[in-house]
N, C-alpha and C. Protein backbone atom coordinates (compact mmCIF):
# COMPACT_ATOMS: atom_id res chain seq x y z
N UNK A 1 0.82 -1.19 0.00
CA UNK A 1 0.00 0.00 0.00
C UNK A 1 0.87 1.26 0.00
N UNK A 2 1.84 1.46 0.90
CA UNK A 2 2.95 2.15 0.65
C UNK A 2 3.24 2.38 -0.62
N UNK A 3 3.54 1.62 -1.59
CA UNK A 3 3.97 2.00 -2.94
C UNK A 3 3.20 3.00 -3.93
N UNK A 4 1.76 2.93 -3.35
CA UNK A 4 1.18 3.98 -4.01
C UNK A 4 0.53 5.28 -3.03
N UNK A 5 1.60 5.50 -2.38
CA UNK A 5 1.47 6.68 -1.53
C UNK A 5 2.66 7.57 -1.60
N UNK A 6 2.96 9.18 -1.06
CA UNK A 6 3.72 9.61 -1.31
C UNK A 6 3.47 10.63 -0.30
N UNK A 7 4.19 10.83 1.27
CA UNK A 7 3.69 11.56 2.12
C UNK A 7 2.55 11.46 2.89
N UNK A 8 2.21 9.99 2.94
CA UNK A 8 0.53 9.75 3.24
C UNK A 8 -0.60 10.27 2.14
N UNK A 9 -0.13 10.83 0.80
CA UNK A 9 -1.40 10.94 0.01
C UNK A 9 -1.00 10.10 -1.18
N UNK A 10 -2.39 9.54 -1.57
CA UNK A 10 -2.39 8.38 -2.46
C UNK A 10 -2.13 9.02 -4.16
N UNK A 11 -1.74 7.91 -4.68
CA UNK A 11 -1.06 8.31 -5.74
C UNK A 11 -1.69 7.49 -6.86
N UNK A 12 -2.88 8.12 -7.10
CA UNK A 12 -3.73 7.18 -8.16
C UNK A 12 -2.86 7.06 -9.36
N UNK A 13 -2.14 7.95 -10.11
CA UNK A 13 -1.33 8.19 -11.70
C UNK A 13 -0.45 6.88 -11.54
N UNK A 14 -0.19 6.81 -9.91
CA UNK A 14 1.19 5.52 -10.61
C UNK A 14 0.21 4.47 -10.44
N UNK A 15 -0.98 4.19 -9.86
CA UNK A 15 -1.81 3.20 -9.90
C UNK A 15 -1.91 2.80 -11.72
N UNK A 16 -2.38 3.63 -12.36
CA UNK A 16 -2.91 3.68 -13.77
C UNK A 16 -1.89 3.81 -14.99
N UNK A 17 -0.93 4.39 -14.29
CA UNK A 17 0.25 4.06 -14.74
C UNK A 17 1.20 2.90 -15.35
N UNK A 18 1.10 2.14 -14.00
CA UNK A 18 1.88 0.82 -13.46
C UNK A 18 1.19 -0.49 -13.42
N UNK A 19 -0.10 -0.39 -13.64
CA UNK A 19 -1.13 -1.62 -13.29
C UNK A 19 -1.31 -1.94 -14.88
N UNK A 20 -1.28 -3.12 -15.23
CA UNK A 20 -1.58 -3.55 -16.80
C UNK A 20 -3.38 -3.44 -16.68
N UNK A 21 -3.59 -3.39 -17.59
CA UNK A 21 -5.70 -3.27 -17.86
C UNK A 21 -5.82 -4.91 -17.44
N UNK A 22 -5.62 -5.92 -17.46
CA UNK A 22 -5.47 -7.64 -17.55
C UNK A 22 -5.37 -7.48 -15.84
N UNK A 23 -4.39 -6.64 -15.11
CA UNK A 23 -4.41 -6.81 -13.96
C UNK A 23 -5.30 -6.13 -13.21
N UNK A 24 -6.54 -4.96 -13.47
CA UNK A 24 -7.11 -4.21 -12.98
C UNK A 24 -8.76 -5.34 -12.76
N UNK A 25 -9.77 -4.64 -12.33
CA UNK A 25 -10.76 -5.39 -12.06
C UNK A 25 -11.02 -6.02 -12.94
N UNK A 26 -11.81 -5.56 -13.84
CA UNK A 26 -12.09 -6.05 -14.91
C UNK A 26 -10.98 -7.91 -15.46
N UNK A 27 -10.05 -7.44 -15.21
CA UNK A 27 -9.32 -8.47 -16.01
C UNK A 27 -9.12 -9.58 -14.82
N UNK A 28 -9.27 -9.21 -13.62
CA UNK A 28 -8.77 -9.75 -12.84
C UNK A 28 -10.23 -11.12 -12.49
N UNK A 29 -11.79 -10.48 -12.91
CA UNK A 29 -12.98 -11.11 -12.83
C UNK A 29 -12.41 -12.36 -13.88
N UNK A 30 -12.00 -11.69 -15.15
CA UNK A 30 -12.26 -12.24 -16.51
C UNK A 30 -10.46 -13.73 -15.60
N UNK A 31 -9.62 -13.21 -15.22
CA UNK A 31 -8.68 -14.33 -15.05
C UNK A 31 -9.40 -15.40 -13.69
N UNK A 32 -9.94 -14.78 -12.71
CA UNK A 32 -9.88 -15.30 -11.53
C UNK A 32 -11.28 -15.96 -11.32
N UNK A 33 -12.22 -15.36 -11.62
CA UNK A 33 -13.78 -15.20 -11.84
C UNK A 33 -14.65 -14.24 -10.40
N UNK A 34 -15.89 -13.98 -11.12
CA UNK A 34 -16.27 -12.79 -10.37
C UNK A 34 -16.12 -13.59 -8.57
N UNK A 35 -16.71 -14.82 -8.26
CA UNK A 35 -16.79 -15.46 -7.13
C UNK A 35 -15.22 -14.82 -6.30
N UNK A 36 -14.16 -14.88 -6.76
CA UNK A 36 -12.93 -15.36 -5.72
C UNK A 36 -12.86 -13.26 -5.92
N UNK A 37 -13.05 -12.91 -7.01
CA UNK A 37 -12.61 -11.11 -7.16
C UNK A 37 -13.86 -10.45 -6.27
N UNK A 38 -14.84 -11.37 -5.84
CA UNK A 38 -15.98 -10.71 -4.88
C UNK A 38 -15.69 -10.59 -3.46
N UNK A 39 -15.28 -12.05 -2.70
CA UNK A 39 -14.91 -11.92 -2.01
C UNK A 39 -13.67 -11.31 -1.84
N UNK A 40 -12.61 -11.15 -2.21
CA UNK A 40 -11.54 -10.43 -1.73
C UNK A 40 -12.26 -9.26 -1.83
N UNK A 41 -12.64 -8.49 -2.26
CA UNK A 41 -13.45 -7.02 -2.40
C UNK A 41 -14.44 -7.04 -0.66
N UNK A 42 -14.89 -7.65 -0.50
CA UNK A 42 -16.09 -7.89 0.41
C UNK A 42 -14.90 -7.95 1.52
N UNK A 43 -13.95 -9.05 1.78
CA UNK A 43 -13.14 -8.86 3.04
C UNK A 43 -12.32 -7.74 2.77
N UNK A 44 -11.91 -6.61 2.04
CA UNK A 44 -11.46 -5.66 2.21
C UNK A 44 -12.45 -4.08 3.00
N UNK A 45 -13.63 -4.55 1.95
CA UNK A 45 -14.76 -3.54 2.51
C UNK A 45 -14.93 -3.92 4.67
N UNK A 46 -14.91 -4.59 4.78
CA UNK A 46 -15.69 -5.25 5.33
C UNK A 46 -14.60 -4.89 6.72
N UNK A 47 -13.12 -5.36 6.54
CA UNK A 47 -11.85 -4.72 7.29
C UNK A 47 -12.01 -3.47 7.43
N UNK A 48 -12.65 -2.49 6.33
CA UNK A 48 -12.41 -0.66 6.74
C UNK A 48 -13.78 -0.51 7.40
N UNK A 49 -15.09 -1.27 7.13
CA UNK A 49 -16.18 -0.70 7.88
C UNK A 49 -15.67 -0.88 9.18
N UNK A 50 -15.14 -2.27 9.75
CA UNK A 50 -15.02 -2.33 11.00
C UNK A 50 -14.13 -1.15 11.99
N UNK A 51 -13.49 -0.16 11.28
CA UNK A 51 -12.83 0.80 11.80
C UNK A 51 -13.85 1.94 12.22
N UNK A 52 -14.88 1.57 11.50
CA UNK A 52 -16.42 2.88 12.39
C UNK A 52 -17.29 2.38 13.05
N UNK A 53 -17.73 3.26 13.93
CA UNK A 53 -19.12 2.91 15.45
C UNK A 53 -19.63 2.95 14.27
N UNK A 54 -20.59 2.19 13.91
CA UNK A 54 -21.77 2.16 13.02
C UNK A 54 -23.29 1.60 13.82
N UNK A 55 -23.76 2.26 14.03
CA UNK A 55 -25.59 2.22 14.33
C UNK A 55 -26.36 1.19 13.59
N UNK A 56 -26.19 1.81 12.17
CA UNK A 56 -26.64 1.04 11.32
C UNK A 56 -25.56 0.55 10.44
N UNK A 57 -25.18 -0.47 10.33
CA UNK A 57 -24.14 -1.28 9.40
C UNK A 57 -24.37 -1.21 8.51
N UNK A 58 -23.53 -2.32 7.87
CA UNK A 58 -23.80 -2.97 6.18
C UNK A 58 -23.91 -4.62 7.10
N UNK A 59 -24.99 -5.33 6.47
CA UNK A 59 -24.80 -7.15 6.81
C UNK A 59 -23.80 -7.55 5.39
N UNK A 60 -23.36 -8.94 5.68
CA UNK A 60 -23.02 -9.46 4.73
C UNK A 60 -23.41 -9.50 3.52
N UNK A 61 -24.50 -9.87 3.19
CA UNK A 61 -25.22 -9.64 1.78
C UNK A 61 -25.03 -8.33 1.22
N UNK A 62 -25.14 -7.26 2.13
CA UNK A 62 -25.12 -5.74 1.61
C UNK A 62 -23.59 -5.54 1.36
N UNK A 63 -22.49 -6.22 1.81
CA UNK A 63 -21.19 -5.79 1.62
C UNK A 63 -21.02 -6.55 0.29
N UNK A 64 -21.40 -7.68 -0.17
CA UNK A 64 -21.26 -8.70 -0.79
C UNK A 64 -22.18 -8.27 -2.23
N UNK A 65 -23.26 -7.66 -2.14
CA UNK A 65 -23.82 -6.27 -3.09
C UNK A 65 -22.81 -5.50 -3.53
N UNK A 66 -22.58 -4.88 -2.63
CA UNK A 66 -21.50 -3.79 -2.98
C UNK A 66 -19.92 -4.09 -3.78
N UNK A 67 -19.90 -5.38 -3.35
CA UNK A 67 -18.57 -5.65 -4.11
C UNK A 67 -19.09 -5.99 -5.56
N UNK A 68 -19.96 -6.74 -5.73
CA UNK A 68 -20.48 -6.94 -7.06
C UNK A 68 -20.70 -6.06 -7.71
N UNK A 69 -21.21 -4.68 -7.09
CA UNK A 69 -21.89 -3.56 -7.88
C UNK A 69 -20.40 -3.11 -8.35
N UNK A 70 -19.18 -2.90 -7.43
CA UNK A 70 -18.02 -2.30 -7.41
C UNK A 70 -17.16 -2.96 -8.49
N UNK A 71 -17.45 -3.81 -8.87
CA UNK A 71 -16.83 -4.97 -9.85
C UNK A 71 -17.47 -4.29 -11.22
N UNK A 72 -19.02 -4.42 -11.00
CA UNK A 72 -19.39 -3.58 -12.10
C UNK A 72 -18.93 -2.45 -12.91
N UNK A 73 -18.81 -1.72 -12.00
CA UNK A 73 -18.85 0.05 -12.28
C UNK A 73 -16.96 -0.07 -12.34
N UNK A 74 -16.29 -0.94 -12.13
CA UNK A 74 -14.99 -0.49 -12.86
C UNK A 74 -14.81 -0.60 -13.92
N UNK A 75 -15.38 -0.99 -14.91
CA UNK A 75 -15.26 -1.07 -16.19
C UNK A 75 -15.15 0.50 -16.39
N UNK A 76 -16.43 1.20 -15.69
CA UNK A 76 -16.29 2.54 -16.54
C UNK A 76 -14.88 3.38 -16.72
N UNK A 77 -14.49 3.16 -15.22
CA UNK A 77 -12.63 4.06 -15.34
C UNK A 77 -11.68 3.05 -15.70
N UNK A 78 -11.83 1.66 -15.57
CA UNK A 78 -10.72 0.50 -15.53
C UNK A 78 -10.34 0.68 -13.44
N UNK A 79 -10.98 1.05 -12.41
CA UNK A 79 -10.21 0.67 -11.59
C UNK A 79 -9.57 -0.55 -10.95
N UNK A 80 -8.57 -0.57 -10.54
CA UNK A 80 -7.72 -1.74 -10.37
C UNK A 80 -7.65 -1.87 -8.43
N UNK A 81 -7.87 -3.16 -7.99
CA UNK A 81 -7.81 -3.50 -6.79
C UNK A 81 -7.11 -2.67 -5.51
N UNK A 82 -5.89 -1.69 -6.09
CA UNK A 82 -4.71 -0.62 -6.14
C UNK A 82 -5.86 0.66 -5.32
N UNK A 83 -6.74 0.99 -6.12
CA UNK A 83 -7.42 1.72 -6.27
C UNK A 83 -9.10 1.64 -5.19
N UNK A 84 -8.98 0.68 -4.93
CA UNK A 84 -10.16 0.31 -3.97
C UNK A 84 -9.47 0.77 -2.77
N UNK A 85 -8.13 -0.33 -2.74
CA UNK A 85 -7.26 -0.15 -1.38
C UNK A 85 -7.32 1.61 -0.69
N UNK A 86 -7.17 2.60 -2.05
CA UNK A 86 -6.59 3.89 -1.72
C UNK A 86 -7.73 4.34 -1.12
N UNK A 87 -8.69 3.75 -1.72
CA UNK A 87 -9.89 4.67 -1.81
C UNK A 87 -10.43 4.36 0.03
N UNK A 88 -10.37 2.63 0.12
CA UNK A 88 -10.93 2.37 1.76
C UNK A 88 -9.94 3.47 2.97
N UNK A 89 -8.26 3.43 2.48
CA UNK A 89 -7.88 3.92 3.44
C UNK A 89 -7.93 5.49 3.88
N UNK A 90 -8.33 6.28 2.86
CA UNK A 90 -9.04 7.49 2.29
C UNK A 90 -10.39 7.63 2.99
N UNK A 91 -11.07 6.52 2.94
CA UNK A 91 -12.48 7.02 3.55
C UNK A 91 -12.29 6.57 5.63
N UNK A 92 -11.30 5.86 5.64
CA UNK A 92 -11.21 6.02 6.75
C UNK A 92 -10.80 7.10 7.67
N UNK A 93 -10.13 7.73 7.07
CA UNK A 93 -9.38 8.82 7.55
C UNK A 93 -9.87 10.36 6.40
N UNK A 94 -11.21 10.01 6.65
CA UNK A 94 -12.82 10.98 6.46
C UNK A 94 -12.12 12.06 5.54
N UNK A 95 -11.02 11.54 4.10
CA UNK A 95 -10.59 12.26 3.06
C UNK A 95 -11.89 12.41 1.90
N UNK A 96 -13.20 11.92 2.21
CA UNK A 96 -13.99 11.88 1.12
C UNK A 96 -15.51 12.04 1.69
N UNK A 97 -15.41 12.61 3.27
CA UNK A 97 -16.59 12.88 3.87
C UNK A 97 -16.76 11.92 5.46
N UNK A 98 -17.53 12.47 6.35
CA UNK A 98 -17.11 11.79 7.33
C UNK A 98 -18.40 10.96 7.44
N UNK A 99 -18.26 9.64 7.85
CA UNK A 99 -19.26 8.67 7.98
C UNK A 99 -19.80 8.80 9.69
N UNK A 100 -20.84 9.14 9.85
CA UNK A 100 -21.55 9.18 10.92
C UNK A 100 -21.89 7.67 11.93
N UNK A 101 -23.34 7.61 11.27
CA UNK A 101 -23.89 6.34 12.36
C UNK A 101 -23.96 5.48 11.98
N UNK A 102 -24.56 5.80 9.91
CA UNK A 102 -25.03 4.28 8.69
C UNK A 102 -23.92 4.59 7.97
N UNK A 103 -23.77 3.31 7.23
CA UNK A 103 -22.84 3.27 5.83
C UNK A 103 -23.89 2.46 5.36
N UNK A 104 -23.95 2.39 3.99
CA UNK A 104 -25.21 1.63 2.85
C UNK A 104 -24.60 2.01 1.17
N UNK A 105 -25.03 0.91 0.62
CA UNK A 105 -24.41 1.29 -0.36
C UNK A 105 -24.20 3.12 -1.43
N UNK A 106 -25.56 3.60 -1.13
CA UNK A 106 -25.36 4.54 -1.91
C UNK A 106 -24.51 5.93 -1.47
N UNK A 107 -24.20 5.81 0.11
CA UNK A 107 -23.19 6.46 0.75
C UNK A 107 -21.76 6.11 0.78
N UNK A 108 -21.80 4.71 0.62
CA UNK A 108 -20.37 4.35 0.07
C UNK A 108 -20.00 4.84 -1.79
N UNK A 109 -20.92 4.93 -2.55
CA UNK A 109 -20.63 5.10 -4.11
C UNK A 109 -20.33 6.62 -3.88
N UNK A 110 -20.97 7.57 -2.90
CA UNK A 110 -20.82 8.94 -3.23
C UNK A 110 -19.51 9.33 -2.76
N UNK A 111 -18.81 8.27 -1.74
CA UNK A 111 -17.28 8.89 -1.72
C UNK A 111 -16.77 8.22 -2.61
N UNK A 112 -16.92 6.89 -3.17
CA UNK A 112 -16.06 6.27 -4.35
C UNK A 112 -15.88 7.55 -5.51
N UNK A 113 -16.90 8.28 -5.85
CA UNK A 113 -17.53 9.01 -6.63
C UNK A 113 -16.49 10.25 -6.32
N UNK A 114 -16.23 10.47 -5.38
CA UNK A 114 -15.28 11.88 -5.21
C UNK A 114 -13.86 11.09 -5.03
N UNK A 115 -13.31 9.73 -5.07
CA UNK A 115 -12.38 9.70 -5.28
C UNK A 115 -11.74 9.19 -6.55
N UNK A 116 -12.92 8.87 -7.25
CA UNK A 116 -12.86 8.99 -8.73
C UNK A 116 -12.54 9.78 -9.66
N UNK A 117 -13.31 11.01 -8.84
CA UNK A 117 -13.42 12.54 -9.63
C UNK A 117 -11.75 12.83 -9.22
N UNK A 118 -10.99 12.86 -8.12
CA UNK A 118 -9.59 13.41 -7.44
C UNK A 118 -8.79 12.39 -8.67
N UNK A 119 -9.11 11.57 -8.67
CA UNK A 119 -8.27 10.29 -9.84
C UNK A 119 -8.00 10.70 -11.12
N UNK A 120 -9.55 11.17 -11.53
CA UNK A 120 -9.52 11.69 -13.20
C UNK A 120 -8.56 13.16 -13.34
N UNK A 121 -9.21 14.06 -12.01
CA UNK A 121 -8.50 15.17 -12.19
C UNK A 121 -7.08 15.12 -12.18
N UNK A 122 -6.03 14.28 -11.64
CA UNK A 122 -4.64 13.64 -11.48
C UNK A 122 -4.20 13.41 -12.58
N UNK A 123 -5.80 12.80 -13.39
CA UNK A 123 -5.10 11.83 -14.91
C UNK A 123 -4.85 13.26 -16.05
N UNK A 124 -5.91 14.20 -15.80
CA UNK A 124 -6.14 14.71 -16.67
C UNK A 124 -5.02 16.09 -16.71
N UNK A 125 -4.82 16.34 -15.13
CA UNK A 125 -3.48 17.07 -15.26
C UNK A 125 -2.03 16.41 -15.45
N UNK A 126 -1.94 14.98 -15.70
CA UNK A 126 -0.46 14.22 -16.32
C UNK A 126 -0.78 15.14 -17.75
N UNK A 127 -2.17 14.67 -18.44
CA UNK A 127 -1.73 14.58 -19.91
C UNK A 127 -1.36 15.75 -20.26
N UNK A 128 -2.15 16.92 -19.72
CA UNK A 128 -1.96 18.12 -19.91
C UNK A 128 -0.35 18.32 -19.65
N UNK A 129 0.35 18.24 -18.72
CA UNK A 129 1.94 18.06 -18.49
C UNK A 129 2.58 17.45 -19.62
N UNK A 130 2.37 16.08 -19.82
CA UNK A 130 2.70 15.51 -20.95
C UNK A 130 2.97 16.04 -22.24
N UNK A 131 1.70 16.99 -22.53
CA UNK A 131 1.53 17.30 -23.73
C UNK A 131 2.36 18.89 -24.10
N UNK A 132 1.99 19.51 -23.11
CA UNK A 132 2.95 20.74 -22.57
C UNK A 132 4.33 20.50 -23.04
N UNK A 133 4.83 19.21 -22.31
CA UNK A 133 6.20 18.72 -22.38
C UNK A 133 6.78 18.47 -23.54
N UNK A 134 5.75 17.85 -24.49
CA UNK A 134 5.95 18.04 -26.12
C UNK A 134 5.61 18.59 -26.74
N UNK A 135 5.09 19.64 -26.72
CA UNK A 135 4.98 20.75 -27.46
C UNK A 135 6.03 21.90 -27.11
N UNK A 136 6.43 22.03 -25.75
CA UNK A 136 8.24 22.77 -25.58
C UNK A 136 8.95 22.07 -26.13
N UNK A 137 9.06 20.75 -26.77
CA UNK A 137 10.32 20.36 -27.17
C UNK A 137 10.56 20.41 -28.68
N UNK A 138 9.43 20.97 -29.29
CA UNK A 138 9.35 21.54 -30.33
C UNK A 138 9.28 20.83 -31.33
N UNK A 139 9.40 20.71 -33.09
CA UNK A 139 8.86 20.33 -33.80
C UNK A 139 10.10 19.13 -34.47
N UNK A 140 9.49 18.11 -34.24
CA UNK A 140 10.28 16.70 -34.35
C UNK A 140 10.79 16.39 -35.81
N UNK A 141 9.40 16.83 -36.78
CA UNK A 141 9.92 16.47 -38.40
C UNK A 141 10.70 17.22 -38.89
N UNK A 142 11.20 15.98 -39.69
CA UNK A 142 12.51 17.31 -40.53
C UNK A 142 11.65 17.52 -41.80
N UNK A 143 12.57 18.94 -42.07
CA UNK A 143 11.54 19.47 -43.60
C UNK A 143 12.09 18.86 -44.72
N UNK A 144 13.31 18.17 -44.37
CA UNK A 144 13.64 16.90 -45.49
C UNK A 144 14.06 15.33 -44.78
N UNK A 145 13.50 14.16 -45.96
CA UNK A 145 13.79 12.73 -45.28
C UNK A 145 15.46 12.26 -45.67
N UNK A 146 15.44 13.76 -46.84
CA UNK A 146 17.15 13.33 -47.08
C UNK A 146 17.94 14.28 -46.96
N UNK A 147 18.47 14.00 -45.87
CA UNK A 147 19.41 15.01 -44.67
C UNK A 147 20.75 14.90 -45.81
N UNK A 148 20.94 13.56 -46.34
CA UNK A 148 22.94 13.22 -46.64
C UNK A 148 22.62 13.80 -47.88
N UNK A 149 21.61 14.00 -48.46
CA UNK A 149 21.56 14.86 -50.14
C UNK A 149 22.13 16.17 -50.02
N UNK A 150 21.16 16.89 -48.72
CA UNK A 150 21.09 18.18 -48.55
C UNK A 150 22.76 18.37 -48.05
N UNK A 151 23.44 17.98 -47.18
CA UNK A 151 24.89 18.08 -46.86
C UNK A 151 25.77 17.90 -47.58
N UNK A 152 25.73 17.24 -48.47
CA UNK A 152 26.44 16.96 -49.69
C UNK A 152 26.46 18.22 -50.20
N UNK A 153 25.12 18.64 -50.85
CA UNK A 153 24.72 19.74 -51.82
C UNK A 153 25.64 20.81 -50.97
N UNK A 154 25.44 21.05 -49.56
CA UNK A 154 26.05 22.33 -48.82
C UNK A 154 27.10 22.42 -48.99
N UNK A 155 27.95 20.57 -48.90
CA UNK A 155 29.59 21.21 -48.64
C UNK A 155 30.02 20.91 -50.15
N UNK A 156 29.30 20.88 -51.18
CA UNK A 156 29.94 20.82 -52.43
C UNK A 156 29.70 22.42 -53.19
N UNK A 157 28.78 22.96 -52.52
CA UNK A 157 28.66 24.69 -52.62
C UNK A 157 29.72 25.42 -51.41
N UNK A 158 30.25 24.89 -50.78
CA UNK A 158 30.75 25.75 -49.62
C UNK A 158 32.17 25.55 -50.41
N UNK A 159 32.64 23.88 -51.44
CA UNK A 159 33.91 23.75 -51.88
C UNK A 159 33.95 24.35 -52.95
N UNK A 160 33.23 24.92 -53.59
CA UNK A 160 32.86 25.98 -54.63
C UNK A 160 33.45 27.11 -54.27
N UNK A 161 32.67 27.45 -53.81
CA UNK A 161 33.04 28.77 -52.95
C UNK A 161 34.60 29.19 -52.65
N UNK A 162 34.50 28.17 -51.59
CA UNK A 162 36.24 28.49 -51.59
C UNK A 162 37.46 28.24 -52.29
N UNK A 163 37.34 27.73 -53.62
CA UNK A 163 37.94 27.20 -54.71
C UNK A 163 37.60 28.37 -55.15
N UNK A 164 36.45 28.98 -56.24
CA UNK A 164 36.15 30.62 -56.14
C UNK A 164 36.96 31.21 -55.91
N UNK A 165 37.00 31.52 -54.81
CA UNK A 165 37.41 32.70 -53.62
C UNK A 165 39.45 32.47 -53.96
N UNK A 166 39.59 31.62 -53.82
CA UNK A 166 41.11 30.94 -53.55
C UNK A 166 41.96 31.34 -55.33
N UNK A 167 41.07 31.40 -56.26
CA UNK A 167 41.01 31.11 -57.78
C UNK A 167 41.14 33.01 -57.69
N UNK A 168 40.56 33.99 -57.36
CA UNK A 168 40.25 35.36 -57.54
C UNK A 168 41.29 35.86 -56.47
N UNK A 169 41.68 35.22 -55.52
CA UNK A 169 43.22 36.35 -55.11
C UNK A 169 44.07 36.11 -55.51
């Protein structure tokens, strides 16, 4: 978990970065199947609820919902297991809103939902950097594919020249 942190704040870019698409949810249902990628999801959820007084819980079935639904809805960004982790230890330490008395599913999607949004905004200021970065480095094509024509041509005008020049004093 450490590896995708940096000062105690999570570091979604090297998540999305560093994680192959085959290794993220999605791929991980399609290698492992949804059964074994549910439960690990469900005993992870299930480890961070127990860190809150909760009034009203989640039961098993409702955590076991939620991982399925959570399995679902990564397709839309690609999130990767990486990314759940950041997100539970994030909502524990009330980076995405503070959980009171209930947790239920649609209070758990609305912080997934703002740490989604912090994710995209991360992604979307790399590319912008990225792109910045190549566009200062300026224009890559050459205005010819034949560089050894054009050098030739130069230093057989430059031996002109000074043959010329050498010929007239």
């Amino acid at each position: 978990m450490c590896r995708w942190k940096d000062k105690g704040e999570p570091l979604p870019m090297m998540v999305i970065q560093q994680i192959p698409v085959k290794d993220r949810l999605p791929g991980l249902v399609n290698t492992y199947g949804m059964d074994k990628v549910s439960a690990i999801l469900a005993k992870a959820i299930n480890r961070a609820l127990s860190n809150f007084n909760l009034r009203v819980g989640m039961n098993a079935d409702q955590v076991m919902e939620l991982s399925l639904q959570l399995i679902d809805s990564a397709n839309e960004d690609q999130l990767a297991f990486e990314d759940i982790m950041l997100f539970l230890d994030g909502m524990i330490k009330a980076k995405y809103g503070k959980v009171y008395d209930r947790m239920d599913i649609p209070t758990f999607f609305e912080m997934l939902e703002q740490y989604r949004d912090e994710r995209h905004r991360q992604y979307v200021r790399f590319k912008d950097e990225q792109n910045a970065q190549f566009k200062s480095s300026g224009d890559q094509n050459r205005s010819s594919d034949d560089v050894t024509s054009e050098k030739d041509q130069f230093r057989n005008a430059m031996k002109n020249y000074m043959q010329e020049s050498a010929k007239k004093s």
